[in-house]
Every structure is written in structure tokens, then in C-alpha cells.
C-alpha atoms as a PDB file:
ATOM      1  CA  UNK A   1       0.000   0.000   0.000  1.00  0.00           C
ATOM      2  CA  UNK A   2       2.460   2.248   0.560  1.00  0.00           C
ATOM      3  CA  UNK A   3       4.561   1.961  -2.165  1.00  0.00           C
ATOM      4  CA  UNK A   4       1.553   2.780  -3.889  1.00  0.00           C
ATOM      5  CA  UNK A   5       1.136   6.098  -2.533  1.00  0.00           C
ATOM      6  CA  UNK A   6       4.990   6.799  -3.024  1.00  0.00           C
ATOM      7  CA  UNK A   7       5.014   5.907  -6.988  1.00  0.00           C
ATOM      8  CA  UNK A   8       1.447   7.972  -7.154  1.00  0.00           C
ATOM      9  CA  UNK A   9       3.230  10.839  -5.723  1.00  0.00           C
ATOM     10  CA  UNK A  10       6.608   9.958  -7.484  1.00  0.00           C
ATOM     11  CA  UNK A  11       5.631  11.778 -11.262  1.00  0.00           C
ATOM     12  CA  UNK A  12       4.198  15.150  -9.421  1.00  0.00           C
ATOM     13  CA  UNK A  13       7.566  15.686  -8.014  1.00  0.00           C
ATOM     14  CA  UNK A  14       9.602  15.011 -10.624  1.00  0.00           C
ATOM     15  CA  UNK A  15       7.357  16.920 -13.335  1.00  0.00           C
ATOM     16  CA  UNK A  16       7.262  19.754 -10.540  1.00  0.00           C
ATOM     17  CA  UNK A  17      10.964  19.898  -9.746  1.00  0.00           C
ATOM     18  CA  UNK A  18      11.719  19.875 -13.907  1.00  0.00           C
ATOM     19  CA  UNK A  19       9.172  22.602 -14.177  1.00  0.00           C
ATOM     20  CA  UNK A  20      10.816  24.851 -11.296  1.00  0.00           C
ATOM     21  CA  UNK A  21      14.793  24.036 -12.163  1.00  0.00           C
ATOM     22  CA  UNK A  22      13.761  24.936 -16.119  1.00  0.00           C
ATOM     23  CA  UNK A  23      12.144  28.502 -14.703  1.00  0.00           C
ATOM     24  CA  UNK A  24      15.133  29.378 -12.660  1.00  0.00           C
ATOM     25  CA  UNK A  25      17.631  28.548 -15.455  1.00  0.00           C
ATOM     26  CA  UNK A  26      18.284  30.642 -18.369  1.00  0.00           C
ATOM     27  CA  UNK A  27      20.187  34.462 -19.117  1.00  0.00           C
ATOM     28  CA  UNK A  28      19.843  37.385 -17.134  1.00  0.00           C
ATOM     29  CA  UNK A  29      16.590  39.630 -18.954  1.00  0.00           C
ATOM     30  CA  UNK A  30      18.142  42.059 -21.184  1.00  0.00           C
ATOM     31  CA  UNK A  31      17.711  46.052 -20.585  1.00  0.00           C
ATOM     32  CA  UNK A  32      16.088  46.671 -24.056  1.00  0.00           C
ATOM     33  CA  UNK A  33      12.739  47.252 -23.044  1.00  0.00           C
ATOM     34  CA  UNK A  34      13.090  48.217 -19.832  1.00  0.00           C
ATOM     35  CA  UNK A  35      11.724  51.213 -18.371  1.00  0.00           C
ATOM     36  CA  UNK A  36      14.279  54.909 -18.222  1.00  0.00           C
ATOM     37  CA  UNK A  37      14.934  56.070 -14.747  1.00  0.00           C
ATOM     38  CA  UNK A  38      12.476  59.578 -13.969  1.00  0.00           C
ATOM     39  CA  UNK A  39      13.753  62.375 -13.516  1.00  0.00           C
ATOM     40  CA  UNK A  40      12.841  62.657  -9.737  1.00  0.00           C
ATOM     41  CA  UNK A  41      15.469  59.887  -9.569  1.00  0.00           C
ATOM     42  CA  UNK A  42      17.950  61.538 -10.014  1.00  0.00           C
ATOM     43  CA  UNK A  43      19.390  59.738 -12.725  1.00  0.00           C
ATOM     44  CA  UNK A  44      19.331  60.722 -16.395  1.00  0.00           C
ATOM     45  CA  UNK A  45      20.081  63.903 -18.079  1.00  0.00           C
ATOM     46  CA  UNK A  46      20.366  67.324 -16.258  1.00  0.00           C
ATOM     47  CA  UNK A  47      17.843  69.982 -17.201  1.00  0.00           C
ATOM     48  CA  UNK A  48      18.617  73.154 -16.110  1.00  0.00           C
ATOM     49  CA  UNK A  49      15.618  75.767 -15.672  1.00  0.00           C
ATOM     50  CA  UNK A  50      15.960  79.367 -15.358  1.00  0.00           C
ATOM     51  CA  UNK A  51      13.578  81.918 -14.545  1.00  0.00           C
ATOM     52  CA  UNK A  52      15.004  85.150 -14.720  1.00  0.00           C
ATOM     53  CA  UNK A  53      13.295  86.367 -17.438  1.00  0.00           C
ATOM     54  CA  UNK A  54       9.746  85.699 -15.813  1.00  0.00           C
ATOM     55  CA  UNK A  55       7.739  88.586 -13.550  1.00  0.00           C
ATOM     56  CA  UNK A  56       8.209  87.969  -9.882  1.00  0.00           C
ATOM     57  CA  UNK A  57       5.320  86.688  -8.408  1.00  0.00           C
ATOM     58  CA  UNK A  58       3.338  84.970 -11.477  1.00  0.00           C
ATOM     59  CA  UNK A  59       3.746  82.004 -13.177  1.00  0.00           C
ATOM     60  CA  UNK A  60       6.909  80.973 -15.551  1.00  0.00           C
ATOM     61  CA  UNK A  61       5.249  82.692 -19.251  1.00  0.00           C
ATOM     62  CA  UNK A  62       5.141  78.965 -20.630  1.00  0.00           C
ATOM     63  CA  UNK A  63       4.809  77.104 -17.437  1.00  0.00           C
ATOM     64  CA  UNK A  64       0.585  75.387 -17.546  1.00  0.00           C
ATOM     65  CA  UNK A  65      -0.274  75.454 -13.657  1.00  0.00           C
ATOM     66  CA  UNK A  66      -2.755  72.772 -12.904  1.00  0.00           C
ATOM     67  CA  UNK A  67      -3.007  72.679  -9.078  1.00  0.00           C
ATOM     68  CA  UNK A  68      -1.738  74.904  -6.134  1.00  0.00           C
ATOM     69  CA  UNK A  69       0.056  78.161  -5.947  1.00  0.00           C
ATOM     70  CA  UNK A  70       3.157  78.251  -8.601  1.00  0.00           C
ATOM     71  CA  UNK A  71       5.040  81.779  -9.097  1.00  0.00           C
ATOM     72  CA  UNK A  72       8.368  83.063  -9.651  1.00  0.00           C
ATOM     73  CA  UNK A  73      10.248  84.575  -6.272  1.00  0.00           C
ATOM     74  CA  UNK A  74      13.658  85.512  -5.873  1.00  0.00           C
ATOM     75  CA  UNK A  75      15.811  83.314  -3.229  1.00  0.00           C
ATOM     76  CA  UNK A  76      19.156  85.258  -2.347  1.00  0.00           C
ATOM     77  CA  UNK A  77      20.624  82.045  -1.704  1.00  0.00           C
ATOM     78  CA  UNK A  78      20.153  80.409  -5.413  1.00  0.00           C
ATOM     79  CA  UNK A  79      23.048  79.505  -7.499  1.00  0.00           C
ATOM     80  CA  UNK A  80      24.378  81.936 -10.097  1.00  0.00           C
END
């Protein structure tokens, strides 16, 4: 009887251990494809934004606000 139950059991495990060992083999997925880092990530290229042509205290001329208070302010301590 229970060498029944062991053979019955026998072809499960072996098809399920072939399955899993053939799933965990293979290359490395390539990076074609694959997603580019965001900007907030701080990866990728710099942009570099200047205001100093805008009016103080509106919006950049070409910036579309769609939430919240946005406008241009002076900070003495900002980079040249």
C-alpha cells in the first residue's frame, strides 16, 4: 500500500521539480525594453531651468499650472 502512494506521488515531483529548475535557469533579462529612470530619480540627463526672465510673483510665461500656488520669487541664496 504504501509503495503505492509513493510511486502515485513519485511523477508530481519530478514533473514539478523539472518545471521549477527549467524557470530558474536561463540568461539574465536584457535592458532593451526596460523602463528609463524619472527624472525625480535623479538619474538621467540634467535639465537646467531658469527663470530670470519671468515677472516675480506669477507664473513661468510657458509654465501650464494645474493645481496649487506656482510663481516666480527671488531666493538670495540660489546659485548663479
Amino acid at each position: 500500500m504504501r509503495s503505492a502512494i509513493v510511486r502515485a506521488w513519485t511523477w508530481p515531483v519530478v514533473v514539478f521539480a523539472i518545471v521549477l529548475l527549467a524557470g530558474c535557469g536561463g540568461q539574465e533579462p536584457s535592458s532593451q525594453g526596460r523602463e528609463q529612470p524619472s527624472p525625480q530619480s535623479g538619474e538621467g540627463p540634467e535639465e537646467l531651468w531658469i527663470f530670470d526672465e519671468d515677472a516675480t510673483g506669477s507664473p513661468p510665461s510657458y509654465a501650464e499650472v494645474f493645481g496649487g500656488t506656482w510663481e516666480v520669487r527671488s531666493e538670495p541664496d540660489a546659485p548663479l
